[in-house]
C-alpha atoms as a PDB file:
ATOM      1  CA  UNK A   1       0.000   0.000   0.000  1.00  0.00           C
ATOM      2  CA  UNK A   2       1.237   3.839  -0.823  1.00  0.00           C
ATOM      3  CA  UNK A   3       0.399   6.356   1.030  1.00  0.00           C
ATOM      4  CA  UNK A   4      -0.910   9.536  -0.856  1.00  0.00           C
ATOM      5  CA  UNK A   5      -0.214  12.656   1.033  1.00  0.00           C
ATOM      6  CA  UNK A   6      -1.760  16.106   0.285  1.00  0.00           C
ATOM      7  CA  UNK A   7      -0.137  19.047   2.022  1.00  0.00           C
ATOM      8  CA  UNK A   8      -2.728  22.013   2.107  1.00  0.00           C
ATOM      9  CA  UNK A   9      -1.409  25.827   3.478  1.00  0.00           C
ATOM     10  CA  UNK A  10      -1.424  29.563   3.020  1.00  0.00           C
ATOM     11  CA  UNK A  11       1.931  31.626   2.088  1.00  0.00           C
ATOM     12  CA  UNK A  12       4.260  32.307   4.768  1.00  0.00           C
ATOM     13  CA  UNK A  13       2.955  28.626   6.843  1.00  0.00           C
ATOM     14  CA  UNK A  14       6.356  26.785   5.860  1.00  0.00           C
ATOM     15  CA  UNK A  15       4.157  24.269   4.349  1.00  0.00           C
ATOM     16  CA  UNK A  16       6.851  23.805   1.361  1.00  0.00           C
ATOM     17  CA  UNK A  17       9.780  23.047   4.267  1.00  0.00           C
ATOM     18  CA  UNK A  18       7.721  20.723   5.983  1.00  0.00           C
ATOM     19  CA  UNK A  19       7.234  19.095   3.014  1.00  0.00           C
ATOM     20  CA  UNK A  20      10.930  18.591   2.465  1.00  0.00           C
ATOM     21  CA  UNK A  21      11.003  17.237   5.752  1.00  0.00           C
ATOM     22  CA  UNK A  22       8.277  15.020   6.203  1.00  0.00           C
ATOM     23  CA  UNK A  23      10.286  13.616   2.644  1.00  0.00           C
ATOM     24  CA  UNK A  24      13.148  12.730   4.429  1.00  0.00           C
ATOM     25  CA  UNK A  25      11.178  11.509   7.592  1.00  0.00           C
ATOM     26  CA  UNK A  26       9.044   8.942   5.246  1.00  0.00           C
ATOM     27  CA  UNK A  27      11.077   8.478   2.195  1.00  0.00           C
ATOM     28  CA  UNK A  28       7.945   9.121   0.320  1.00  0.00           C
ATOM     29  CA  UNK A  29       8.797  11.198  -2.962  1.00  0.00           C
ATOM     30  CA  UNK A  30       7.982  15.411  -2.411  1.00  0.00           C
ATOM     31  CA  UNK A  31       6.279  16.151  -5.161  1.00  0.00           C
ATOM     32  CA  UNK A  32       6.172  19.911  -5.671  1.00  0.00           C
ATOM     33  CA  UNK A  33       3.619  21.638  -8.786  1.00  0.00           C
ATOM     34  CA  UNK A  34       5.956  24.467  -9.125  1.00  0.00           C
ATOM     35  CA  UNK A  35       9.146  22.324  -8.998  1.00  0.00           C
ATOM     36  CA  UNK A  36       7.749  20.380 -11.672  1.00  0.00           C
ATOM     37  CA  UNK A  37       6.367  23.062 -13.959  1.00  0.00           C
ATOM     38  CA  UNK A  38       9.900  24.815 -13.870  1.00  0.00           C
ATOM     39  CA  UNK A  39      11.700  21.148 -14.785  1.00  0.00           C
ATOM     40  CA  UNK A  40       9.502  20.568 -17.595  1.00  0.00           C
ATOM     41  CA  UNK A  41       9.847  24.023 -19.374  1.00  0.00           C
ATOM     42  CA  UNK A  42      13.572  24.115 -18.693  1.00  0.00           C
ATOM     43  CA  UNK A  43      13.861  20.209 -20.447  1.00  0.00           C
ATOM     44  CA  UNK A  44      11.255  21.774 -22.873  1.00  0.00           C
ATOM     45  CA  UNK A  45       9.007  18.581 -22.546  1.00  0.00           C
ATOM     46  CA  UNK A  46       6.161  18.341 -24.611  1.00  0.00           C
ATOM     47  CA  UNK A  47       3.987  19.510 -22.162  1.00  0.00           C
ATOM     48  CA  UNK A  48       6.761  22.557 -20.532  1.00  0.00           C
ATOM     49  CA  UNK A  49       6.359  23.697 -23.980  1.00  0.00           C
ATOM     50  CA  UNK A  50       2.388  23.671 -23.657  1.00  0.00           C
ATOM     51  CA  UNK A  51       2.858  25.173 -20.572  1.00  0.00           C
ATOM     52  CA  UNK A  52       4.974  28.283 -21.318  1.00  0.00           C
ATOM     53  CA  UNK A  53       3.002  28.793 -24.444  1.00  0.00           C
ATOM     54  CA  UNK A  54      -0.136  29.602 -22.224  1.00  0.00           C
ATOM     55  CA  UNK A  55       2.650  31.234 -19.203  1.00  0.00           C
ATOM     56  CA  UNK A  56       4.003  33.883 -22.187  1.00  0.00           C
ATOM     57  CA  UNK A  57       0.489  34.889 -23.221  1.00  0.00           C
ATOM     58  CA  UNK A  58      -0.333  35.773 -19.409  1.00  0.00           C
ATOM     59  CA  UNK A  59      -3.141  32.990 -19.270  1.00  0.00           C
ATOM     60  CA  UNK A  60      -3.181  30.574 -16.600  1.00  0.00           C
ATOM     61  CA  UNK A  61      -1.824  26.924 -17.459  1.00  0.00           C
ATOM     62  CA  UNK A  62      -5.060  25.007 -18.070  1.00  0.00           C
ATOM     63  CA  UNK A  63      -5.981  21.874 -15.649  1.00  0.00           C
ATOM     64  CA  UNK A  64      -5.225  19.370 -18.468  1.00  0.00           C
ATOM     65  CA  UNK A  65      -1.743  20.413 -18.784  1.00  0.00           C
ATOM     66  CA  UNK A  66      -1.228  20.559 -14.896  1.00  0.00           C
ATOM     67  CA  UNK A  67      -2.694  17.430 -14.291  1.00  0.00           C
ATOM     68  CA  UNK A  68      -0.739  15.771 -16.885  1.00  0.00           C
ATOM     69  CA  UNK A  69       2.372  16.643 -15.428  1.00  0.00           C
ATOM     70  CA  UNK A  70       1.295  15.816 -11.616  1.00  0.00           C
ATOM     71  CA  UNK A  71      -0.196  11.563 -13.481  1.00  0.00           C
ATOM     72  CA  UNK A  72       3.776  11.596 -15.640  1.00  0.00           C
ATOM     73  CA  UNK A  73       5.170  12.593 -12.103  1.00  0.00           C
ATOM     74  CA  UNK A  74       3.437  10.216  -9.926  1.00  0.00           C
ATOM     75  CA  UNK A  75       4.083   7.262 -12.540  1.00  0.00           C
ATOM     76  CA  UNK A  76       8.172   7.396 -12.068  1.00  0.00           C
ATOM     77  CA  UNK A  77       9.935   5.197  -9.538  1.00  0.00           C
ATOM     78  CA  UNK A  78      10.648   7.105  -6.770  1.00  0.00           C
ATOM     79  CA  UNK A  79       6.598   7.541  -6.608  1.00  0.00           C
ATOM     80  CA  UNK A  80       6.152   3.594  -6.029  1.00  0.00           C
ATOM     81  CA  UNK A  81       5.761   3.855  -1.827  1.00  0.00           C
ATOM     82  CA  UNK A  82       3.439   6.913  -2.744  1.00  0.00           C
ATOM     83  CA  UNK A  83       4.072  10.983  -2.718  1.00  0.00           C
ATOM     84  CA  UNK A  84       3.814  14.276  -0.776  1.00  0.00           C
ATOM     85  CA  UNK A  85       1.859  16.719  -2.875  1.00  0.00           C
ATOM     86  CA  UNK A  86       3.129  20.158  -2.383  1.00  0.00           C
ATOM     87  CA  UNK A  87       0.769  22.923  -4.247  1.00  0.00           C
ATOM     88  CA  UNK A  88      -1.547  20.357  -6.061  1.00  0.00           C
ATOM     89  CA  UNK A  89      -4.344  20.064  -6.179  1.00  0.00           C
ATOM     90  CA  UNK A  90      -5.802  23.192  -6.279  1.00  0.00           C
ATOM     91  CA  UNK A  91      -9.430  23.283  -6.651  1.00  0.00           C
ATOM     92  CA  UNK A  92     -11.989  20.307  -6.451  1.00  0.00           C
ATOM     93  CA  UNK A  93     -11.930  19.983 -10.041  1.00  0.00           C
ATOM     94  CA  UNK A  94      -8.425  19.120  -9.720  1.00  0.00           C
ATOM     95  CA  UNK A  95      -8.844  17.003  -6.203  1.00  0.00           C
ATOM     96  CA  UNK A  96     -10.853  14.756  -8.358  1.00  0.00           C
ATOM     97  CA  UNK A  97      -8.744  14.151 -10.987  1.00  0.00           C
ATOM     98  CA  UNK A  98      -6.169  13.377  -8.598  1.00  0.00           C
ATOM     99  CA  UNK A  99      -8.663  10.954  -6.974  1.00  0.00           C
ATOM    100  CA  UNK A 100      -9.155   9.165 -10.882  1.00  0.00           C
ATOM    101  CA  UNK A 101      -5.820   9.070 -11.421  1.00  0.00           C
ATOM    102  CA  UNK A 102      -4.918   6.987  -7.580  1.00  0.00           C
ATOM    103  CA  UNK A 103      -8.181   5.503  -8.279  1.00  0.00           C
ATOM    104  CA  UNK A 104      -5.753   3.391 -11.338  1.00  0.00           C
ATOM    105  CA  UNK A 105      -3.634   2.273  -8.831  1.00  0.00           C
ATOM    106  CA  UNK A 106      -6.163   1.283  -6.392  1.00  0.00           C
ATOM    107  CA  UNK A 107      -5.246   3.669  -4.018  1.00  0.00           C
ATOM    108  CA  UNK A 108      -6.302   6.926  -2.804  1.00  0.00           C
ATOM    109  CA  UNK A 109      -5.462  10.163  -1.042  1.00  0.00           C
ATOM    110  CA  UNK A 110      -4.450   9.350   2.894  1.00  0.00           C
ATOM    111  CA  UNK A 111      -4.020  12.646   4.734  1.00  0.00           C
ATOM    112  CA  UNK A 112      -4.311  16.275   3.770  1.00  0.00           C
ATOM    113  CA  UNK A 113      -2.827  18.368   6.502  1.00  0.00           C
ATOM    114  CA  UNK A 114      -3.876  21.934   6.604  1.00  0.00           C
ATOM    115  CA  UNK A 115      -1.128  23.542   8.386  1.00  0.00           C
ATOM    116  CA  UNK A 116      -2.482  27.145   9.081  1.00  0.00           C
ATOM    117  CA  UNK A 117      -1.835  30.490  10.706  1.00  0.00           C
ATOM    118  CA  UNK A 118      -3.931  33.705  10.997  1.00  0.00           C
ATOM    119  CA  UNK A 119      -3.322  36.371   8.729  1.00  0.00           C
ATOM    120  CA  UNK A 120      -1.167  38.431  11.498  1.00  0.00           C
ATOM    121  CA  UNK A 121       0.981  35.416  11.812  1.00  0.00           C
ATOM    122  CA  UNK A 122       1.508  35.166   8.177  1.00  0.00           C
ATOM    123  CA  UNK A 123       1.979  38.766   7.576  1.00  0.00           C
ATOM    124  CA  UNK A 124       4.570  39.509   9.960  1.00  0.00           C
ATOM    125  CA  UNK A 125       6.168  36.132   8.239  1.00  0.00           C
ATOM    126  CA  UNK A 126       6.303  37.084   4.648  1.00  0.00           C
ATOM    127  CA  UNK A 127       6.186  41.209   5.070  1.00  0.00           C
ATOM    128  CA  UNK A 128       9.336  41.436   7.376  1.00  0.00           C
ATOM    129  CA  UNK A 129      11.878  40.210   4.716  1.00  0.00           C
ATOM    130  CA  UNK A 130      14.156  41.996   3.696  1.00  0.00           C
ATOM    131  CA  UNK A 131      16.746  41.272   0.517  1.00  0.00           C
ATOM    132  CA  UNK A 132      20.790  42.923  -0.024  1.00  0.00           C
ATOM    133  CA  UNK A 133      21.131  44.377  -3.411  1.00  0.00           C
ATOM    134  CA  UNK A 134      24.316  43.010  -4.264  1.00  0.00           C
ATOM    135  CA  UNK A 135      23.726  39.328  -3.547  1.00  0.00           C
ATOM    136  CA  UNK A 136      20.231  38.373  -2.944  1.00  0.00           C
ATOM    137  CA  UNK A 137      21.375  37.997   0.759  1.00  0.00           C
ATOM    138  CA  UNK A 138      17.763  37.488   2.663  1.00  0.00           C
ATOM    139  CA  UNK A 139      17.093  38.871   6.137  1.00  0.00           C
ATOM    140  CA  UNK A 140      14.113  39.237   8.183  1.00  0.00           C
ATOM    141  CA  UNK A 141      13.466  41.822  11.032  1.00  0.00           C
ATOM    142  CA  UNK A 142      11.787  39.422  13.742  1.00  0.00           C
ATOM    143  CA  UNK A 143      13.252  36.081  13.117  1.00  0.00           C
ATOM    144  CA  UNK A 144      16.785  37.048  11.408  1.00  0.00           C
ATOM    145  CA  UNK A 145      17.561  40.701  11.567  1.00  0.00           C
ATOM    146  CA  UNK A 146      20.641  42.428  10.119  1.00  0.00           C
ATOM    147  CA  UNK A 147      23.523  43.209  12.728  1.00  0.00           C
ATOM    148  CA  UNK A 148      23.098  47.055  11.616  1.00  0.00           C
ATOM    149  CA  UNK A 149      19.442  48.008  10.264  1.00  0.00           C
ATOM    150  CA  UNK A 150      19.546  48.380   6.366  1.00  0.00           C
ATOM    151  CA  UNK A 151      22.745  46.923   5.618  1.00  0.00           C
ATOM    152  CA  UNK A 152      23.789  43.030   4.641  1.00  0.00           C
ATOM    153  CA  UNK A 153      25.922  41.681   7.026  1.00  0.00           C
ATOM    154  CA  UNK A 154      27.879  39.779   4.487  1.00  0.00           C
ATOM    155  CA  UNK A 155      28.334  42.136   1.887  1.00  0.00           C
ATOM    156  CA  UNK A 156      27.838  45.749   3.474  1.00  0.00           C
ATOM    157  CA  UNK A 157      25.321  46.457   0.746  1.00  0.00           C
ATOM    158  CA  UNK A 158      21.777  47.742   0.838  1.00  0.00           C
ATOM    159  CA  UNK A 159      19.150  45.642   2.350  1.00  0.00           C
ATOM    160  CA  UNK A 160      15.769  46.550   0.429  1.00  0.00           C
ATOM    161  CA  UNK A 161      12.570  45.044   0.607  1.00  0.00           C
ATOM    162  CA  UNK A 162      10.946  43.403  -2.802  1.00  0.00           C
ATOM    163  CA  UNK A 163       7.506  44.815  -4.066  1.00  0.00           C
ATOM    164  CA  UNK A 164       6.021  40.842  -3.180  1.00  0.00           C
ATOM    165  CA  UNK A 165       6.989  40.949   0.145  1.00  0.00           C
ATOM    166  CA  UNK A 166       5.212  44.173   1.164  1.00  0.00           C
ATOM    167  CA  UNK A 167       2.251  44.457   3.258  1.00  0.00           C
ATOM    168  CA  UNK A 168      -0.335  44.974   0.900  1.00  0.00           C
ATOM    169  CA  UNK A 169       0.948  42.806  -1.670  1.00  0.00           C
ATOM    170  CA  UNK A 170       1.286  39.933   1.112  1.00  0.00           C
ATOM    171  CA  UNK A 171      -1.907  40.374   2.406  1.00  0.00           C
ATOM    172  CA  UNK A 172      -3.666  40.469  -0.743  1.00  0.00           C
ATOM    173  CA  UNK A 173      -1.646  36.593  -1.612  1.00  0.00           C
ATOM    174  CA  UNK A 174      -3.388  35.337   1.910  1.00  0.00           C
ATOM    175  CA  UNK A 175      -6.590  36.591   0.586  1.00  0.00           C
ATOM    176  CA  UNK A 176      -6.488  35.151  -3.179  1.00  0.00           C
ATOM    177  CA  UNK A 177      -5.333  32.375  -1.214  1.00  0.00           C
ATOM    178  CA  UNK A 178      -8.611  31.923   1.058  1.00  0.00           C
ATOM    179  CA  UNK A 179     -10.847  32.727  -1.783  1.00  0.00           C
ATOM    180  CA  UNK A 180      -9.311  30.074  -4.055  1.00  0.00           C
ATOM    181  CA  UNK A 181      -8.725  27.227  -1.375  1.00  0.00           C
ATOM    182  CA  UNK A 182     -11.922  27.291   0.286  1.00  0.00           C
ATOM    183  CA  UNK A 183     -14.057  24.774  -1.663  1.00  0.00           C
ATOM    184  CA  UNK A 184     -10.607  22.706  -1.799  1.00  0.00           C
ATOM    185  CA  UNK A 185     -10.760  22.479   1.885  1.00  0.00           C
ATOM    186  CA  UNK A 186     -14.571  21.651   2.075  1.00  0.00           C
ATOM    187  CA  UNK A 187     -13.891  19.081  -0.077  1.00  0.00           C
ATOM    188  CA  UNK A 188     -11.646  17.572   1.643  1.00  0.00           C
ATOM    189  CA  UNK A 189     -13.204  18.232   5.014  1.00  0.00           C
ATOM    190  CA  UNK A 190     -15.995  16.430   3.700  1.00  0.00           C
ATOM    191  CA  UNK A 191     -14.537  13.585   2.442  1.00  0.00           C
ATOM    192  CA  UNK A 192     -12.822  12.923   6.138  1.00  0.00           C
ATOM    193  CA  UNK A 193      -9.465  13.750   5.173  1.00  0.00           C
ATOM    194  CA  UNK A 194      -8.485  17.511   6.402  1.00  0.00           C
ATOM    195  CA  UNK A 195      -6.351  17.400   9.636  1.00  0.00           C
ATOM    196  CA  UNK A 196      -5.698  21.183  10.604  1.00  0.00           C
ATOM    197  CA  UNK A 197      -1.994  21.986  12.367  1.00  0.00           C
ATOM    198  CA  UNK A 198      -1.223  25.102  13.958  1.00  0.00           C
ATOM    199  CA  UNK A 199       1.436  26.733  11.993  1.00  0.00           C
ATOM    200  CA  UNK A 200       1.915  29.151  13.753  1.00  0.00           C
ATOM    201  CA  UNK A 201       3.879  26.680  16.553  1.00  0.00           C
ATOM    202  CA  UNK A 202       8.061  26.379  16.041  1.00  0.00           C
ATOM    203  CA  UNK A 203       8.934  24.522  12.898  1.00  0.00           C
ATOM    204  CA  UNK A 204      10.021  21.175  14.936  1.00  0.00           C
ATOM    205  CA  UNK A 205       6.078  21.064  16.543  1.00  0.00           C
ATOM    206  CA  UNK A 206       4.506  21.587  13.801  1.00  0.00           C
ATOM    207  CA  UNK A 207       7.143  18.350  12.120  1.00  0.00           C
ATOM    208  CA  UNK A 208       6.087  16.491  14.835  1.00  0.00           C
ATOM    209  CA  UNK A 209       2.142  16.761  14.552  1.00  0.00           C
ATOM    210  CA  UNK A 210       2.158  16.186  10.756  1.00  0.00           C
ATOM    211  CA  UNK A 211       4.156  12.870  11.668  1.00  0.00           C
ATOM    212  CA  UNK A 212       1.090  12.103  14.220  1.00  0.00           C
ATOM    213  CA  UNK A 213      -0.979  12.180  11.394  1.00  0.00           C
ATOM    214  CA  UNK A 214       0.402  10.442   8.729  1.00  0.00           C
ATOM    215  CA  UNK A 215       1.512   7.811  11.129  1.00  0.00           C
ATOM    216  CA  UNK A 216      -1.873   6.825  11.815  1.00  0.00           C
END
């Protein structure tokens, strides 16, 4: 039996990192949407191609193409004990083509943790970075400041703060993100399968209650 994991979470939760770990905690393959969307137009697969066609005209990838990817992905190797889905599915429409596409395997989706935060949480998260000019360099005024405000520590240079990590832009991702998530977590709420984790807890607690659940 695999085991089908489905990791659910707004920006600025750490969602993809404990992803990454709960990979190396379960040997399960991490199985990221973005990852995969950026290794398929760099090889220039048939369907990276499809994909940047729709990227460079400024239209959203359509489900077809996405879920192809995700069903090629899930078919290699490493995929055999199962997968941690980082950033699919998306919307119902998708959950249920994932659901199809298990359903040829005789298996199905195990756990979908929803590790969550409120909106001040993730705010002060994503808004209080802060990037050196030079390098790329990344700081961040609560959890890793600068030894002198405004400058990088390892370079000297300017430490300015990127037009996607401002307030308003931040708080406007949370809120696309709630709007287009919702009916993906009533789905899945429905269906028995939504655990919800604090987020806002220390990165090790919040390790140790996704192992809780997909230990069950």
């Amino acid at each position: 039996m695999a085991t089908y994991i489905v990791m659910l979470g707004p920006p600025g939760v750490g969602k993809g990192t404990q992803a990454k770990i709960l990979a190396g905690k379960t040997g399960l393959a991490h199985v990221s949407s973005g990852d995969l969307f950026r290794e398929n137009i760099k090889n220039q697969t048939e369907l990276g191609q499809l994909a940047q066609s729709f990227i460079n005209k400024g239209e959203l990838v359509p489900d077809d193409v996405t879920i192809a990817m995700i069903r090629e992905r899930l078919f290699r190797q490493d995929c055999q004990a199962g997968a941690i889905l980082d950033g699919f599915p998306r919307t119902p429409a998708q959950a249920k083509a994932l659901k199809q596409m298990l359903a040829e395997f005789e298996e199905d989706v195990d756990h979908v943790p929803f590790v969550n935060a409120t909106k001040e949480v993730l705010v002060t998260r994503l808004s209080g970075r802060w990037t050196c000019r030079a390098n790329g360099h990344v700081f961040h005024e609560t959890f890793n400041p600068p030894k002198e405000l405004g400058i990088c520590d390892f370079d000297g240079s300017e430490l300015y703060q990127r037009e996607d990590d401002k307030v308003e832009t931040v708080t406007r991702r949370i809120q696309v993100y709630a709007d287009q998530t919702a009916p993906l977590i009533t789905y899945y709420r429905e269906a028995g399968k939504l655990v919800e984790i604090d987020g806002s807890q220390p990165i090790e607690k919040v390790t140790v209650a996704l192992m809780e659940v997909v230990s069950k």
